[in-house]
N, C-alpha and C. Protein backbone atom coordinates (compact mmCIF):
# COMPACT_ATOMS: atom_id res chain seq x y z
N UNK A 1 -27.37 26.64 38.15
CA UNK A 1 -26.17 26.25 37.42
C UNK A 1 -25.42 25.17 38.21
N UNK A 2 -24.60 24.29 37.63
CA UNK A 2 -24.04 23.20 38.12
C UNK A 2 -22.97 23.70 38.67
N UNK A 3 -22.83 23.39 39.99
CA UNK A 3 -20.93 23.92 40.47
C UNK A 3 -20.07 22.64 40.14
N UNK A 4 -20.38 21.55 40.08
CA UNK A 4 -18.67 20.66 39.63
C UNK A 4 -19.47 19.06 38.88
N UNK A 5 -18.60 18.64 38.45
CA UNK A 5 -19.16 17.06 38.27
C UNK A 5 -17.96 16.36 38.10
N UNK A 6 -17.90 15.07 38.69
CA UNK A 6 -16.80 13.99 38.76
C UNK A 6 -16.93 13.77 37.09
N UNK A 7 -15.53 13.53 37.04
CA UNK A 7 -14.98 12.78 35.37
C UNK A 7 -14.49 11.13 35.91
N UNK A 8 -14.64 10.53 35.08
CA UNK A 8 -14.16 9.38 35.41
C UNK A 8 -12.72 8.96 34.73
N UNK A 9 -11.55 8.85 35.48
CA UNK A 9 -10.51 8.45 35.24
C UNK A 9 -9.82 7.73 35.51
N UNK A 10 -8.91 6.61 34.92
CA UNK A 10 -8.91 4.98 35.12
C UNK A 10 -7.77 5.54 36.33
N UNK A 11 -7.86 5.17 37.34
CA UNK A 11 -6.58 5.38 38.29
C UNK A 11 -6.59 6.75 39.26
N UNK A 12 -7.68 7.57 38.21
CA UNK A 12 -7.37 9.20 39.29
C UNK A 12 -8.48 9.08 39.75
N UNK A 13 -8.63 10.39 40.09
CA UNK A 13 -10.39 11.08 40.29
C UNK A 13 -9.66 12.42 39.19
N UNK A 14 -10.97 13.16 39.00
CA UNK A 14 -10.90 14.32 38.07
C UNK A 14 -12.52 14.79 38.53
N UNK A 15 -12.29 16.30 38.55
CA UNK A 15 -13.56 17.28 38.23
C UNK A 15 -13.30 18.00 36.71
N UNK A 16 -14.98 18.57 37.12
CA UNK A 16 -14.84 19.34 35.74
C UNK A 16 -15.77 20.41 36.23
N UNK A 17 -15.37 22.05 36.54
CA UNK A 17 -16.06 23.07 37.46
C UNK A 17 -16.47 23.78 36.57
N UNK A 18 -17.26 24.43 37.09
CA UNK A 18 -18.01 25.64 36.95
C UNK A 18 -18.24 26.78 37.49
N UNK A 19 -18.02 28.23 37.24
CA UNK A 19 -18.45 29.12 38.18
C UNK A 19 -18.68 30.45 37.01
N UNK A 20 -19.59 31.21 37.77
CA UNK A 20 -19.86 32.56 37.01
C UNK A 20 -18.71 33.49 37.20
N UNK A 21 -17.91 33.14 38.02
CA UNK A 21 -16.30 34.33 38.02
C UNK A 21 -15.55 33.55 38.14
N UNK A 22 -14.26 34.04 38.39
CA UNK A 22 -13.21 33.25 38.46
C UNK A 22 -13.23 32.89 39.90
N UNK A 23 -13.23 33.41 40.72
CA UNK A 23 -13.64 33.07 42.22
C UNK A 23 -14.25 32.33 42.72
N UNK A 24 -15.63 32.16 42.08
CA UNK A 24 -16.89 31.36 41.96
C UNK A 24 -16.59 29.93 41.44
N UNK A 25 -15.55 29.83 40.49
CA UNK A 25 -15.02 28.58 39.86
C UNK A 25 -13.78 27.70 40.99
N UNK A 26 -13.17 28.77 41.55
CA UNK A 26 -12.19 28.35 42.35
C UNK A 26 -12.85 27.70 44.00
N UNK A 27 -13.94 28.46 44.46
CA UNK A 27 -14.62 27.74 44.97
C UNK A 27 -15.32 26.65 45.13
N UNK A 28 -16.02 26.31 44.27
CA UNK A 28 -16.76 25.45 43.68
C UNK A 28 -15.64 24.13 43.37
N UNK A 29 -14.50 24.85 42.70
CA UNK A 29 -13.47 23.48 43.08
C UNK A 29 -13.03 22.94 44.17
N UNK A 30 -12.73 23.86 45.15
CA UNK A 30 -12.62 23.52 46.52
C UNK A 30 -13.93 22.84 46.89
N UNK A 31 -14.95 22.95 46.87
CA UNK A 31 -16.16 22.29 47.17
C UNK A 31 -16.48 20.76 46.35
N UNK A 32 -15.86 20.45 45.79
CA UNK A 32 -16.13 19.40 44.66
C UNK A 32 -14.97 18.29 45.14
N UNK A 33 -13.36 19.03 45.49
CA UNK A 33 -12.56 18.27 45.95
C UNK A 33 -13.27 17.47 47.69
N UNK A 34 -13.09 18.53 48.43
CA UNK A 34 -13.84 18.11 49.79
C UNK A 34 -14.46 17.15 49.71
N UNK A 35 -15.36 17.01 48.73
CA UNK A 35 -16.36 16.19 48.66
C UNK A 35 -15.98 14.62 48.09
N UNK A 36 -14.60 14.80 47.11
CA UNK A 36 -14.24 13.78 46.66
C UNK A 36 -13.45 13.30 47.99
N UNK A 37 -13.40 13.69 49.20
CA UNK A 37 -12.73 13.27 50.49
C UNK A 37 -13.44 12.86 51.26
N UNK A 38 -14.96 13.06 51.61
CA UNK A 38 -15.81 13.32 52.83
C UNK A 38 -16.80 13.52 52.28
N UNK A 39 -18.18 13.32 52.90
CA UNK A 39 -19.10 13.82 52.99
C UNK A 39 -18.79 15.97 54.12
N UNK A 40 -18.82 16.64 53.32
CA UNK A 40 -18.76 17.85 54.14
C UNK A 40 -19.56 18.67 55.23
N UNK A 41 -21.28 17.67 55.11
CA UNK A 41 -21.90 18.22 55.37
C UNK A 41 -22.15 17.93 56.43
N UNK A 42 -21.19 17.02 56.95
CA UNK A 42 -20.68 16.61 58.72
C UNK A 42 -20.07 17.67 59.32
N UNK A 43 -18.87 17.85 58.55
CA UNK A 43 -17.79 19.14 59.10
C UNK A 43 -18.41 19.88 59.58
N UNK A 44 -18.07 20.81 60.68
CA UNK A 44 -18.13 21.86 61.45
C UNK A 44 -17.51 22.75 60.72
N UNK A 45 -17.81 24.00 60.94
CA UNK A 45 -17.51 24.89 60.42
C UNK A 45 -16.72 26.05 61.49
N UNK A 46 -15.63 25.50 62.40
CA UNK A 46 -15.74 26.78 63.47
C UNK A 46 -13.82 27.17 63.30
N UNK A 47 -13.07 26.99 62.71
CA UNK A 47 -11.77 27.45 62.55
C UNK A 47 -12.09 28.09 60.80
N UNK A 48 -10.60 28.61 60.81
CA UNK A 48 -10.98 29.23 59.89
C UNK A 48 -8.88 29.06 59.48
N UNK A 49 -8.70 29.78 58.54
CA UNK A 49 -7.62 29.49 57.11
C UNK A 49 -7.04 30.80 56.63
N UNK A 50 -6.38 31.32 56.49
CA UNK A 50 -6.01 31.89 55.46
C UNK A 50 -4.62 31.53 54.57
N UNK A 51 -5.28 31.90 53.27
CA UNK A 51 -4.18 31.08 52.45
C UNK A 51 -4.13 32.16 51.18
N UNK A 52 -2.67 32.78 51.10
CA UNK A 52 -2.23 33.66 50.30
C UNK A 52 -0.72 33.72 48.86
N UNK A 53 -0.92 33.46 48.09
CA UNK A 53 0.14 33.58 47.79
C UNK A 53 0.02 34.37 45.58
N UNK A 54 1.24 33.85 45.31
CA UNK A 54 1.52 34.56 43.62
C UNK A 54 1.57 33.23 42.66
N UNK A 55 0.59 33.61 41.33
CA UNK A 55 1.05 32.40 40.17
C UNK A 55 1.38 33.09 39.04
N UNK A 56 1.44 32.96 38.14
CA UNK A 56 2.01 33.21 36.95
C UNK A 56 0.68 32.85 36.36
N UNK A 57 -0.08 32.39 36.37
CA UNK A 57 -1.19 32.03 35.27
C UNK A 57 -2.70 31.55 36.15
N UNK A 58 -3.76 31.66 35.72
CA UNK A 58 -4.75 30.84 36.14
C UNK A 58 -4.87 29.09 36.80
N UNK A 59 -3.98 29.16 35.46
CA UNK A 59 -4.38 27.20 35.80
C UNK A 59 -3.31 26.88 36.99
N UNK A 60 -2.11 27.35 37.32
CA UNK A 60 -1.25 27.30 38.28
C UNK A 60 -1.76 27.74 39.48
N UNK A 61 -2.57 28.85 39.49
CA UNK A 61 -3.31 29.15 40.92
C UNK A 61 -4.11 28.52 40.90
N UNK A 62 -4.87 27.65 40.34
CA UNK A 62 -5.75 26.24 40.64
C UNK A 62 -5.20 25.54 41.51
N UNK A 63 -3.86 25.18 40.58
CA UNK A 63 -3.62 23.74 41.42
C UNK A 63 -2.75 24.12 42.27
N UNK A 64 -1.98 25.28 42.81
CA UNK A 64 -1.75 25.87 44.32
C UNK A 64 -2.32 25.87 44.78
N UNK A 65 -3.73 25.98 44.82
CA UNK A 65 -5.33 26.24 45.60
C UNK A 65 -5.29 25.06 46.08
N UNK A 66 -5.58 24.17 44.90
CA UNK A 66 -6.08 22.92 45.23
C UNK A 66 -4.98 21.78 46.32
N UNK A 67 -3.74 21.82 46.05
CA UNK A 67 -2.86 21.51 46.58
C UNK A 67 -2.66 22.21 47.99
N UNK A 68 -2.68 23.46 48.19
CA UNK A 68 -2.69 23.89 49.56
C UNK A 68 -3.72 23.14 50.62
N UNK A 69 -4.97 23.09 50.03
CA UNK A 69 -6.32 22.16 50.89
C UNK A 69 -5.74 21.53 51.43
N UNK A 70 -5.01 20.33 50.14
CA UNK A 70 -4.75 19.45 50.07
C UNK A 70 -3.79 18.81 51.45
N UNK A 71 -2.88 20.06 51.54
CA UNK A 71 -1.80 19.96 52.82
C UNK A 71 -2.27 20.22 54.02
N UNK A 72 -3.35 21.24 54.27
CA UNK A 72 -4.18 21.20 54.56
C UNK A 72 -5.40 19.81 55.71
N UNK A 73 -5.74 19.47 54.60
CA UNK A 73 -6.21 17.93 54.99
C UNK A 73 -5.25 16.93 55.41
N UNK A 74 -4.28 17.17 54.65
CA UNK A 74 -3.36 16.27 55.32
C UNK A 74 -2.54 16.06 56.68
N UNK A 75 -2.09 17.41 56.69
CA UNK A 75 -1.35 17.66 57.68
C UNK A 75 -2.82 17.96 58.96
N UNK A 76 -3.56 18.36 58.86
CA UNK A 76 -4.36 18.83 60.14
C UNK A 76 -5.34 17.99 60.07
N UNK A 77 -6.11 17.64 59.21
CA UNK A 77 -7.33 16.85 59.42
C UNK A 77 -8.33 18.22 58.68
N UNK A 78 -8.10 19.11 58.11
CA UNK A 78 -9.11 20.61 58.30
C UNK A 78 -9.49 20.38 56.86
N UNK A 79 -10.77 20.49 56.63
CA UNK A 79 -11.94 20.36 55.40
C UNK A 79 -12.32 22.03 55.33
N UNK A 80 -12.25 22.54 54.41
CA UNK A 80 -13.12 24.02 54.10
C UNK A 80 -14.78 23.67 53.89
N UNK A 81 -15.30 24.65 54.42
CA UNK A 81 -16.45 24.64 53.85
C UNK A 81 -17.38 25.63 53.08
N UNK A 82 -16.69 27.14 53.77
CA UNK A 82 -17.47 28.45 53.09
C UNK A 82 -15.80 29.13 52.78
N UNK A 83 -15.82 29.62 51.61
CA UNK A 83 -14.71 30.20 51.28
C UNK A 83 -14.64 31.96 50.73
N UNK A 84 -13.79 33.12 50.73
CA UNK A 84 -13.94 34.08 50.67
C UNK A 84 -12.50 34.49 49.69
N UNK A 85 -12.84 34.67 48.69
CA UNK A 85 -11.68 34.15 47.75
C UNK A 85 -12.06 36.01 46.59
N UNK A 86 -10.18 35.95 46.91
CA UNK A 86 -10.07 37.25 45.79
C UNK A 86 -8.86 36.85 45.01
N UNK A 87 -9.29 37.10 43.81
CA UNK A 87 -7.69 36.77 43.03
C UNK A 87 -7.46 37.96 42.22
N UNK A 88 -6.93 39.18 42.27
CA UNK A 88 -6.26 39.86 41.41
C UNK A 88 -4.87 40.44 41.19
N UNK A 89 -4.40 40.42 40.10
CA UNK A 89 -2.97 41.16 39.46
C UNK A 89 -1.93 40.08 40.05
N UNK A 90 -2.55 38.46 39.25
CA UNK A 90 -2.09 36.93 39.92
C UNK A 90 -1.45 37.00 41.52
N UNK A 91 -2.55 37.60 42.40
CA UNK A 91 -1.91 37.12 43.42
C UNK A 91 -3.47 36.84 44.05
N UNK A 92 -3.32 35.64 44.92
CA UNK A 92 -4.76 34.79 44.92
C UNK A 92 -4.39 35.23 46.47
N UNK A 93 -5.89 35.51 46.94
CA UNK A 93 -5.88 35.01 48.96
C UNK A 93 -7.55 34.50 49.31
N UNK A 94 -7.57 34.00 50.27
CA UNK A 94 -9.12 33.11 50.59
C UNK A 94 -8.76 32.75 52.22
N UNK A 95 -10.04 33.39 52.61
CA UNK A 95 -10.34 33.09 54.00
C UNK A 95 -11.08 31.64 53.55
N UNK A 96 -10.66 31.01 54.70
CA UNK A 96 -11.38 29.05 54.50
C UNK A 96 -12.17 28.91 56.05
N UNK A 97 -13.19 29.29 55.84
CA UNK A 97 -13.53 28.25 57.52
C UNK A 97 -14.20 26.87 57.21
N UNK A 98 -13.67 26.04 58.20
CA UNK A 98 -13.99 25.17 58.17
C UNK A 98 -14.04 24.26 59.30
N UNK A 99 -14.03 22.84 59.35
CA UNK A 99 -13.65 22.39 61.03
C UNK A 99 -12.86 21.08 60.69
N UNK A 100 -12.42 19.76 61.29
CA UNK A 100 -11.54 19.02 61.59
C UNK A 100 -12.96 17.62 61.17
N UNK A 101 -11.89 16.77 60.11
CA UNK A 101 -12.07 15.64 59.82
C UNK A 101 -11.46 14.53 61.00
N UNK A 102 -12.86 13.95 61.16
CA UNK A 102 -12.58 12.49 62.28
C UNK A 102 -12.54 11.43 61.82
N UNK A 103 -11.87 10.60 61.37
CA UNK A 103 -11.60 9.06 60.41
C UNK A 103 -12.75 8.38 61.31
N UNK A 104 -13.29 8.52 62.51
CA UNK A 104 -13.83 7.77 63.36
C UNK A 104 -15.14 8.01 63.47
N UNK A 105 -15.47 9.23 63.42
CA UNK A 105 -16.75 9.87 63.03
C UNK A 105 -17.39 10.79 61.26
N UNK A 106 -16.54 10.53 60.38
CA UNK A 106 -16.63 11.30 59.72
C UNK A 106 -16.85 10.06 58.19
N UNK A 107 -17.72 9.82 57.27
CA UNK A 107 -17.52 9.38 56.52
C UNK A 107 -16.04 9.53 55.45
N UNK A 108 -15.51 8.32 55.04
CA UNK A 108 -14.05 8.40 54.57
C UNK A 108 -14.05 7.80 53.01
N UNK A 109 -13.59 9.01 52.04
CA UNK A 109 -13.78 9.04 50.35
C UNK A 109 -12.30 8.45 49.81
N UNK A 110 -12.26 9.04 49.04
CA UNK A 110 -11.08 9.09 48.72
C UNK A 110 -9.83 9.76 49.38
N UNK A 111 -8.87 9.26 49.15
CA UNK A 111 -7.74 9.97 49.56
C UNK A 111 -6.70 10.82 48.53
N UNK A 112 -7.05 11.63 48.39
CA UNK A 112 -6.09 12.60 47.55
C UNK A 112 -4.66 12.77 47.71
N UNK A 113 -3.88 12.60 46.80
CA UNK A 113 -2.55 12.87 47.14
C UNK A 113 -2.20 14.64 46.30
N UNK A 114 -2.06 14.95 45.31
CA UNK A 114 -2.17 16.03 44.58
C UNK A 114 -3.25 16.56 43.56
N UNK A 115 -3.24 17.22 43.56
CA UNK A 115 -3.77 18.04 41.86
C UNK A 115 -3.10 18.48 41.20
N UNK A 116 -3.06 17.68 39.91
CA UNK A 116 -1.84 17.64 38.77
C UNK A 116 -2.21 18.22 37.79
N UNK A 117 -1.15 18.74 36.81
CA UNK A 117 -1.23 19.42 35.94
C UNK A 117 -2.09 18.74 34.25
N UNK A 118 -2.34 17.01 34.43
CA UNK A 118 -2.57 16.17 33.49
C UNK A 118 -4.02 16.24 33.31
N UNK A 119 -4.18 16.73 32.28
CA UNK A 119 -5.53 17.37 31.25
C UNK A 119 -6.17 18.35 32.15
N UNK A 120 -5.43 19.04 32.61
CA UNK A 120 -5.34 20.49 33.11
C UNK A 120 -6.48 21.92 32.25
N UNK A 121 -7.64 22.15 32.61
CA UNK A 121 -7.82 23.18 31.27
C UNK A 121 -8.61 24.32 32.11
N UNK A 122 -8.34 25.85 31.73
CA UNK A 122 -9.00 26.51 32.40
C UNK A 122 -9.50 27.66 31.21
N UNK A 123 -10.79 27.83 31.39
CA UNK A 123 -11.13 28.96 30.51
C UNK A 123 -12.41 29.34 30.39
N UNK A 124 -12.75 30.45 29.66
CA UNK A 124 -13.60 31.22 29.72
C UNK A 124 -14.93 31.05 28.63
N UNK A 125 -15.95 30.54 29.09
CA UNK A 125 -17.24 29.92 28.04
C UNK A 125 -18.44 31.26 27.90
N UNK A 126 -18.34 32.03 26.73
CA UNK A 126 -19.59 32.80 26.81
C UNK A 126 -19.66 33.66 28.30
N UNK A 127 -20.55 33.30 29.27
CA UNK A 127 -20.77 33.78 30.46
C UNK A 127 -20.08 33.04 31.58
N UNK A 128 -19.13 31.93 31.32
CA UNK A 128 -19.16 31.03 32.83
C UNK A 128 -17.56 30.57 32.18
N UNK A 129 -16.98 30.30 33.47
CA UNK A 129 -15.55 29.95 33.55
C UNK A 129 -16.27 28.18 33.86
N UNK A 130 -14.97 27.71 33.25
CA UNK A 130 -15.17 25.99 33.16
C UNK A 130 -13.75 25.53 33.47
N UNK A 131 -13.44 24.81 33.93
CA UNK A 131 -11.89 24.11 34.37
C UNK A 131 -12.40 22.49 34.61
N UNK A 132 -11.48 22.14 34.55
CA UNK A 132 -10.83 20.18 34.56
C UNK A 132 -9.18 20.24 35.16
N UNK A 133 -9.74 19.06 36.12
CA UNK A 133 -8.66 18.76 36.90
C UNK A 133 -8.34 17.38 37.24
N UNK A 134 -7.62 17.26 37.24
CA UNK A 134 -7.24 15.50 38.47
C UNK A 134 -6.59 15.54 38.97
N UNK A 135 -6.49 14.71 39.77
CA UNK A 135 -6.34 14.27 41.04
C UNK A 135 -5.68 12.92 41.40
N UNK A 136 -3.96 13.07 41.75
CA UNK A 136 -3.18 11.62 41.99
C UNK A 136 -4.40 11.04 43.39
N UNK A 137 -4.51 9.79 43.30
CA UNK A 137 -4.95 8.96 44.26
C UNK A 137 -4.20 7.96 44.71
């Protein structure tokens, strides 16, 4: 099964995920963003994350997810790479290990500023959760 594929959007970046749970989807987004940053498969994997908090809805704990990375990358240099993700009774938490992005050694993608709420969609297909997102650049 496919975990993510780039959308093309005049000005953003955008995915469009996939996962067999909801967990599995939220991962797989984290894995799809990274990637719209870096090649990941440089990163080290030896620190690690935890990141906990409450949404009101699915698509809002997306883009808290996605936005936390986001600060994340920004503020530290730190890329996830294996993630351990539980979300129930809307309160989301995920162990992240991962290791430290080098502008000097590290291939350099895009630069993400947020994940926005604009053509935002999260939901449930037959057997597989599907979501769309973008991404200010």
């Amino acid at each position: 099964m496919k975990k993510y594929e780039t959308i093309d959007i005049s000005g953003d970046a955008g995915l469009r995920i996939f996962g067999e749970t909801l967990e599995e989807l939220f991962e797989n987004a984290a894995r799809g963003m990274y990637e719209l940053t870096t090649d990941t498969s440089q990163i080290e994997d030896d620190d690690k994350r935890v990141i906990v908090f409450d949404a009101e809805s699915y698509e809002s704990m997306l883009i808290k997810w996605l936005n936390e990375l986001i600060f994340f990358f920004d503020t530290y240099n730190f890329v996830g790479k294996r993630y351990d993700i539980c979300i129930s009774e809307g309160i989301f938490s995920a162990e992240v290990r991962g290791g430290y992005f080098d502008p000097k050694a590290n291939e350099q993608r895009l630069l993400l500023k947020a994940a926005t709420y604009h053509r935002l969609s999260l939901k449930k297909n037959d057997s597989q959760w599907e979501a769309e997102v973008v991404f200010d650049i």
